[in-house]
PDB file of N, CA and C in Angstrom:
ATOM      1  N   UNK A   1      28.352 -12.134  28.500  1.00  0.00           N
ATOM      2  CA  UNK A   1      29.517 -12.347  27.678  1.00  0.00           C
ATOM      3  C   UNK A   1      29.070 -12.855  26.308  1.00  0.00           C
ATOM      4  N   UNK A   2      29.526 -11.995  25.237  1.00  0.00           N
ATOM      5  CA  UNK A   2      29.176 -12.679  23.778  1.00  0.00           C
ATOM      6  C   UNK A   2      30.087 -13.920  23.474  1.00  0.00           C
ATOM      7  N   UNK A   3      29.353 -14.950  22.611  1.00  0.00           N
ATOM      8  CA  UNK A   3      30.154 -16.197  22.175  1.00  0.00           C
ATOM      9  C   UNK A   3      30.906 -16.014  20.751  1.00  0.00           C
ATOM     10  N   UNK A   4      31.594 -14.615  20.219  1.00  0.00           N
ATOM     11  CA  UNK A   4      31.902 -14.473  19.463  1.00  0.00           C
ATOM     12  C   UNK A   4      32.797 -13.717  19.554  1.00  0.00           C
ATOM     13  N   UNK A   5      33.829 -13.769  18.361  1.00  0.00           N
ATOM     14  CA  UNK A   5      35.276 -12.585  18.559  1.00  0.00           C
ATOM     15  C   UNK A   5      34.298 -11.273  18.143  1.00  0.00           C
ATOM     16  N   UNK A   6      35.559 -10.675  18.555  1.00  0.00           N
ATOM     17  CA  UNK A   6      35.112  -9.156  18.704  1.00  0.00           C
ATOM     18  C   UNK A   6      35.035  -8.640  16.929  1.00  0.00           C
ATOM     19  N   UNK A   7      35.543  -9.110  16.010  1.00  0.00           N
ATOM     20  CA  UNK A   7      35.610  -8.876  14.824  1.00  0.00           C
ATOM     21  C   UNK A   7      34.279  -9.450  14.107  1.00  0.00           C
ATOM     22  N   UNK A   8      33.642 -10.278  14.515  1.00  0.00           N
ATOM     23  CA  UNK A   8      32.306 -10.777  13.935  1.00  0.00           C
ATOM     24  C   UNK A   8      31.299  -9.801  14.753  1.00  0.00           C
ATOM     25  N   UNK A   9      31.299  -8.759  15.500  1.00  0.00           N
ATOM     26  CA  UNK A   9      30.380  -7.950  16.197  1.00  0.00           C
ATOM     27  C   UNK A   9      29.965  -6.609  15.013  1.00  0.00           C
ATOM     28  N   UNK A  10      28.980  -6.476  15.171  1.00  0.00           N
ATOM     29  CA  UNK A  10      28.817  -5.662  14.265  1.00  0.00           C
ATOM     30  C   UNK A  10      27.859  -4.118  15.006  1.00  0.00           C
ATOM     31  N   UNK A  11      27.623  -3.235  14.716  1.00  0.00           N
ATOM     32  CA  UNK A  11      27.099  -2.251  15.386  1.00  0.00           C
ATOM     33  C   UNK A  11      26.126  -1.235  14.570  1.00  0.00           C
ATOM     34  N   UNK A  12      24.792  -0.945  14.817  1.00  0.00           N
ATOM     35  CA  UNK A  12      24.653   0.191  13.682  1.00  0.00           C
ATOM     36  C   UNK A  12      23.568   0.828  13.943  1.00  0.00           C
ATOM     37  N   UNK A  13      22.715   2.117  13.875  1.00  0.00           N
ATOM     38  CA  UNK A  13      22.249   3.079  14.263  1.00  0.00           C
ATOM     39  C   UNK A  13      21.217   3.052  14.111  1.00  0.00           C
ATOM     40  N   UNK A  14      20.530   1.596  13.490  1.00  0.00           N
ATOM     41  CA  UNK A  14      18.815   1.572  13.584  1.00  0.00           C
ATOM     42  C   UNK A  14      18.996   0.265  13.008  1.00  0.00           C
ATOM     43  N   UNK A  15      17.516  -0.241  13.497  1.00  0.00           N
ATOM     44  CA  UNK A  15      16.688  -1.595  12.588  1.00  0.00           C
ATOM     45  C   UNK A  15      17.237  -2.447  11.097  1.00  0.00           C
ATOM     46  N   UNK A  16      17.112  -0.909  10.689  1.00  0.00           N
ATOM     47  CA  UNK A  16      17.164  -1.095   9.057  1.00  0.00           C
ATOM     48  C   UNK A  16      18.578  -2.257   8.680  1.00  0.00           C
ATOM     49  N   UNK A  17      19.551  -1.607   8.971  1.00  0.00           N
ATOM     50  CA  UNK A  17      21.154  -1.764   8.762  1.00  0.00           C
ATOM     51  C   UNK A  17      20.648  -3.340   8.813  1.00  0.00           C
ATOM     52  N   UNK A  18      20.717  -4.096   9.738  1.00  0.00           N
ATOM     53  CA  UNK A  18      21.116  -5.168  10.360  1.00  0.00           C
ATOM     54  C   UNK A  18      19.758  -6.073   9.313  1.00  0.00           C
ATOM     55  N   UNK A  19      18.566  -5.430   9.436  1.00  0.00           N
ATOM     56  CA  UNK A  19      18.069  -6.428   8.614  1.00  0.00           C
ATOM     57  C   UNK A  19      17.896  -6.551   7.560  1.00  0.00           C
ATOM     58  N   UNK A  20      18.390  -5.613   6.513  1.00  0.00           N
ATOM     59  CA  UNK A  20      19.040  -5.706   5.187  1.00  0.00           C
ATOM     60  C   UNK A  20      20.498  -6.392   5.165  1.00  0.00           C
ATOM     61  N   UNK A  21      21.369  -6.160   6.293  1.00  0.00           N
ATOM     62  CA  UNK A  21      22.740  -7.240   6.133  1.00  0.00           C
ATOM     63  C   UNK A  21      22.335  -8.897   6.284  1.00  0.00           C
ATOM     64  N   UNK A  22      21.434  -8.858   7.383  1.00  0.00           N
ATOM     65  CA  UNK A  22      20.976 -10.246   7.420  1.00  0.00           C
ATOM     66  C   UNK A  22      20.164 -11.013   6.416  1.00  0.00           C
ATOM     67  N   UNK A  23      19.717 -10.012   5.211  1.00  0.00           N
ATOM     68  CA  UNK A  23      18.638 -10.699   3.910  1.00  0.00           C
ATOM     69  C   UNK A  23      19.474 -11.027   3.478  1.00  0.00           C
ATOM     70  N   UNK A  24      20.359 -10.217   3.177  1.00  0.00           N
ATOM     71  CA  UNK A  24      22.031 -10.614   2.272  1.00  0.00           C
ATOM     72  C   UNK A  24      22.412 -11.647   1.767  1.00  0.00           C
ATOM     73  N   UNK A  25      23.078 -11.382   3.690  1.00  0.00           N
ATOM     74  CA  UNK A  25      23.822 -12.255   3.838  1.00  0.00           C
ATOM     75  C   UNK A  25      23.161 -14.042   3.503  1.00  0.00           C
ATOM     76  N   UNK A  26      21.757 -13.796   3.912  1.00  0.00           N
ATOM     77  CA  UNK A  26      21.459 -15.353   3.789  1.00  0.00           C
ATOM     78  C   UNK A  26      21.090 -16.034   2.311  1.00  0.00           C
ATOM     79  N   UNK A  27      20.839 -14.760   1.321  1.00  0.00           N
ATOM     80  CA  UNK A  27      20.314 -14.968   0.300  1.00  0.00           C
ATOM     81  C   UNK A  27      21.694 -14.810  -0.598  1.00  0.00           C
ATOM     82  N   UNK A  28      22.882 -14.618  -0.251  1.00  0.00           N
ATOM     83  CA  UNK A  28      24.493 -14.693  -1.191  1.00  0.00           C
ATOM     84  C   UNK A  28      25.024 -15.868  -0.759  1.00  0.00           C
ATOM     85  N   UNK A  29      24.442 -16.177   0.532  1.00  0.00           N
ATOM     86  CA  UNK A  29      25.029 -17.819   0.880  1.00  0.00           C
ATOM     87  C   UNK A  29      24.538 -18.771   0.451  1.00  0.00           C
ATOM     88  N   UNK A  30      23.053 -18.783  -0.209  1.00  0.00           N
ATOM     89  CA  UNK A  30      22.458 -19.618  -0.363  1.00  0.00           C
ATOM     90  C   UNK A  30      22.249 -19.523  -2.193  1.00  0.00           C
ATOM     91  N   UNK A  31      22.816 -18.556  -2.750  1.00  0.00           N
ATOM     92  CA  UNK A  31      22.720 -18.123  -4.493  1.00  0.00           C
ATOM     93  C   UNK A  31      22.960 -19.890  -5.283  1.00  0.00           C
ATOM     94  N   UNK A  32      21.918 -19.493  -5.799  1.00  0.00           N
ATOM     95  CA  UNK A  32      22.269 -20.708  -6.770  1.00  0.00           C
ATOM     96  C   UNK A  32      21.618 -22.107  -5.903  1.00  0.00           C
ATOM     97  N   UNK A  33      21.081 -22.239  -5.256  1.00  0.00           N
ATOM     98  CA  UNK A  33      20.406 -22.836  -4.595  1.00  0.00           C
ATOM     99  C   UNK A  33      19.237 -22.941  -4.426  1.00  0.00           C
ATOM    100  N   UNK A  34      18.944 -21.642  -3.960  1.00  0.00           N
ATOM    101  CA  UNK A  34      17.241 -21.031  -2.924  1.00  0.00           C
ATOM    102  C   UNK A  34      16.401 -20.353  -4.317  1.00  0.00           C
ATOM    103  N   UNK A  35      15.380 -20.386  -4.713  1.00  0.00           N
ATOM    104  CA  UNK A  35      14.946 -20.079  -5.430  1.00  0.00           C
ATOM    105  C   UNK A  35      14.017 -18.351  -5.048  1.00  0.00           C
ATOM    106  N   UNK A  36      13.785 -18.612  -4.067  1.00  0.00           N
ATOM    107  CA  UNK A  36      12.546 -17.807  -3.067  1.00  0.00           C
ATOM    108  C   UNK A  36      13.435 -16.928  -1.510  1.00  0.00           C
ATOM    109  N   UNK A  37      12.688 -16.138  -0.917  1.00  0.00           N
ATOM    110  CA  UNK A  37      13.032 -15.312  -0.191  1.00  0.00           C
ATOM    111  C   UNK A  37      11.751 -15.694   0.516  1.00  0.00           C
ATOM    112  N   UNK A  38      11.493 -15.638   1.697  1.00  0.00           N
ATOM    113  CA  UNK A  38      10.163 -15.716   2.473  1.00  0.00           C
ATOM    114  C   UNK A  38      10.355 -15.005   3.422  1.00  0.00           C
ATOM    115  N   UNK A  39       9.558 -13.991   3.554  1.00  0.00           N
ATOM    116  CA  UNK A  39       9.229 -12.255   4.876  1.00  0.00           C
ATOM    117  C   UNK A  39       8.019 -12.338   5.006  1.00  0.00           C
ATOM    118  N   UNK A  40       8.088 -11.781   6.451  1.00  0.00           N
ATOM    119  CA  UNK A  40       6.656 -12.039   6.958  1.00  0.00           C
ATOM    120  C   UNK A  40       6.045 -10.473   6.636  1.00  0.00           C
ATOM    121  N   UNK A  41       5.028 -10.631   7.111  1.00  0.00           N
ATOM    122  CA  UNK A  41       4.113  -9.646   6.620  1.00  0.00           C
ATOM    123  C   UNK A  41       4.743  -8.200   7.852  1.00  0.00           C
ATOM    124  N   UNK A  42       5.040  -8.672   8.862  1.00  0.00           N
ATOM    125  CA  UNK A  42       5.722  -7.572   9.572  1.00  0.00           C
ATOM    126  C   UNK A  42       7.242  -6.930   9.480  1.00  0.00           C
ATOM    127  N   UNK A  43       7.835  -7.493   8.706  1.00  0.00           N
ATOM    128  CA  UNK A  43       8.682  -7.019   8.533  1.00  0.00           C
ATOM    129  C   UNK A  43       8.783  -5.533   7.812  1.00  0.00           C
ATOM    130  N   UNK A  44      10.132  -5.202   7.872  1.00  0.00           N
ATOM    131  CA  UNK A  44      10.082  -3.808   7.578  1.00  0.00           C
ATOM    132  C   UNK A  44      10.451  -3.494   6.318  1.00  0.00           C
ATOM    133  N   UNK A  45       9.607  -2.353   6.176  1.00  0.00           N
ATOM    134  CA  UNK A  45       9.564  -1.742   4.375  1.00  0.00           C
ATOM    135  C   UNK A  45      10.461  -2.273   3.616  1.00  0.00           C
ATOM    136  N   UNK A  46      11.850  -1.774   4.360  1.00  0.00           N
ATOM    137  CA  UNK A  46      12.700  -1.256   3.401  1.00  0.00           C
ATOM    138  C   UNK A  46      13.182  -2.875   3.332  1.00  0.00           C
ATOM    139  N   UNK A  47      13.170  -4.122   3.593  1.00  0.00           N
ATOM    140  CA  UNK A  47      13.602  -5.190   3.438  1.00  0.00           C
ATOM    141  C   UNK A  47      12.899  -5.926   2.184  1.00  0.00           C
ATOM    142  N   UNK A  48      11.749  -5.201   2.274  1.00  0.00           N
ATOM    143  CA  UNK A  48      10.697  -5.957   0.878  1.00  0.00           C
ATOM    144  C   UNK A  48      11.333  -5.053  -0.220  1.00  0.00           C
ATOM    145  N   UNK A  49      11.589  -3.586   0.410  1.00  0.00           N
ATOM    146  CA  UNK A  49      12.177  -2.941  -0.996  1.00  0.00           C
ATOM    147  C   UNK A  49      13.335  -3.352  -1.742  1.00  0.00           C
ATOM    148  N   UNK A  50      14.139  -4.312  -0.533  1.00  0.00           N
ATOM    149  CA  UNK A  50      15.350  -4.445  -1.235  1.00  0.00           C
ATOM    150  C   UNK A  50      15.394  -6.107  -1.587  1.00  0.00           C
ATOM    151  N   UNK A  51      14.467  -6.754  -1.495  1.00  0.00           N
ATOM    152  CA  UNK A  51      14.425  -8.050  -2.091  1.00  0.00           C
ATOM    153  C   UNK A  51      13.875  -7.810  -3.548  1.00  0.00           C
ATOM    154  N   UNK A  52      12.777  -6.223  -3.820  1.00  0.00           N
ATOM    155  CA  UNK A  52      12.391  -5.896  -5.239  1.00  0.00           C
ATOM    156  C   UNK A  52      13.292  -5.412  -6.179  1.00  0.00           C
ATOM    157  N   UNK A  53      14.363  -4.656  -5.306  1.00  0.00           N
ATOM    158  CA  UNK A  53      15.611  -4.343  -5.749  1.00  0.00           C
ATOM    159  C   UNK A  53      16.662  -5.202  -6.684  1.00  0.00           C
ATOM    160  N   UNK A  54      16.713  -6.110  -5.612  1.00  0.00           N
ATOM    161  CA  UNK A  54      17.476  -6.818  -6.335  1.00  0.00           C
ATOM    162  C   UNK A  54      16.888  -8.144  -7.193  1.00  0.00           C
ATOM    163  N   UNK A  55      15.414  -7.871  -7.552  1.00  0.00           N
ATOM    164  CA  UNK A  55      14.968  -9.093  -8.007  1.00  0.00           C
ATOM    165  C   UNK A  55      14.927 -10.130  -7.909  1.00  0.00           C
ATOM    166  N   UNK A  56      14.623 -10.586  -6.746  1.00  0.00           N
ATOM    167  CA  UNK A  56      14.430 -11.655  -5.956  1.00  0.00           C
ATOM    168  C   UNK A  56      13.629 -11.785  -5.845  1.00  0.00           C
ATOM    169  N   UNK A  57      12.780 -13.622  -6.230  1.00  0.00           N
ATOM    170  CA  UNK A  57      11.674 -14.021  -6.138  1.00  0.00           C
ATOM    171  C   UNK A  57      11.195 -13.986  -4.272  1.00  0.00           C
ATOM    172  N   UNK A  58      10.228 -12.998  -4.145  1.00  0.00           N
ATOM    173  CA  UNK A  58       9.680 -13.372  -2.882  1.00  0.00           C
ATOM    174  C   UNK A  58       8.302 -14.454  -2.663  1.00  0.00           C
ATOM    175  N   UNK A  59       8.245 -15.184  -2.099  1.00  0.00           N
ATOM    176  CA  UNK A  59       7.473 -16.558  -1.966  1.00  0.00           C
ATOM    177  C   UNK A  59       7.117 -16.355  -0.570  1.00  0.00           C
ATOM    178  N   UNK A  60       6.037 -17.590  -0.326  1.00  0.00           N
ATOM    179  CA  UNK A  60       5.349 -17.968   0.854  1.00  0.00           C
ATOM    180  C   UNK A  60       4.428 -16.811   0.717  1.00  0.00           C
ATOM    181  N   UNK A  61       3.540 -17.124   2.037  1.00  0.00           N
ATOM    182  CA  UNK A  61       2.237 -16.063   1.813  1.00  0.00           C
ATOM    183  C   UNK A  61       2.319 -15.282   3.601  1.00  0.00           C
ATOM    184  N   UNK A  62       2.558 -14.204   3.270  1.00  0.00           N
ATOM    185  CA  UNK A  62       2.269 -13.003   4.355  1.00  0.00           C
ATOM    186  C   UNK A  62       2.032 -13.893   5.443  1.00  0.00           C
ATOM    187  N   UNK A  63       2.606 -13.345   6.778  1.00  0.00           N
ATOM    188  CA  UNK A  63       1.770 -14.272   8.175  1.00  0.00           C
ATOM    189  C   UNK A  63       1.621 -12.734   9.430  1.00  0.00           C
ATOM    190  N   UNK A  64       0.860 -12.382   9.813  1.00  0.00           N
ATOM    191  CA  UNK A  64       0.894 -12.013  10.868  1.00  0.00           C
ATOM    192  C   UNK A  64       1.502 -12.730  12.623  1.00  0.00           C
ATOM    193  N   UNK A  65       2.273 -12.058  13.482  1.00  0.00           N
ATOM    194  CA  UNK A  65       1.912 -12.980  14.636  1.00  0.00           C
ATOM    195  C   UNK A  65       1.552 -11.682  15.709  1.00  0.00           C
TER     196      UNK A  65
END
C-alpha cells in the first residue's frame, strides 16, 4: 500500500523522466538558497545535461559506489 494520495503518484516510461523531475524539483525548492547541485559520477547523462542546461553550478567531486 502507498503512503500517498493517488494524485501525488506519478508514472513514466523510463529512468530519465523521474530523474530529471526529481533534479527540479529539488533545485526550484531550494532557488535562492543552494548555490551547487551535487551528482554522482553514476548518474545518468541526461541529468548532468540538464543541470548544464540550465546553468547550474555543479559541485562536489564525482564518487563511484
Amino acid at each position: 500500500m502507498a503512503l500517498c494520495q493517488l494524485s501525488e503518484l506519478y508514472f513514466s516510461s523510463e529512468i530519465t523522466e523521474p530523474d530529471n523531475l526529481s533534479v527540479l524539483g529539488i533545485a526550484y525548492q531550494l532557488k535562492g538558497r543552494k548555490k551547487q547541485i551535487v551528482l554522482g559520477a553514476t548518474e545518468h547523462h541526461t541529468v548532468f545535461e540538464l543541470v548544464g542546461y540550465k546553468n547550474w553550478e555543479l559541485g562536489g567531486s564525482p564518487f563511484v559506489v
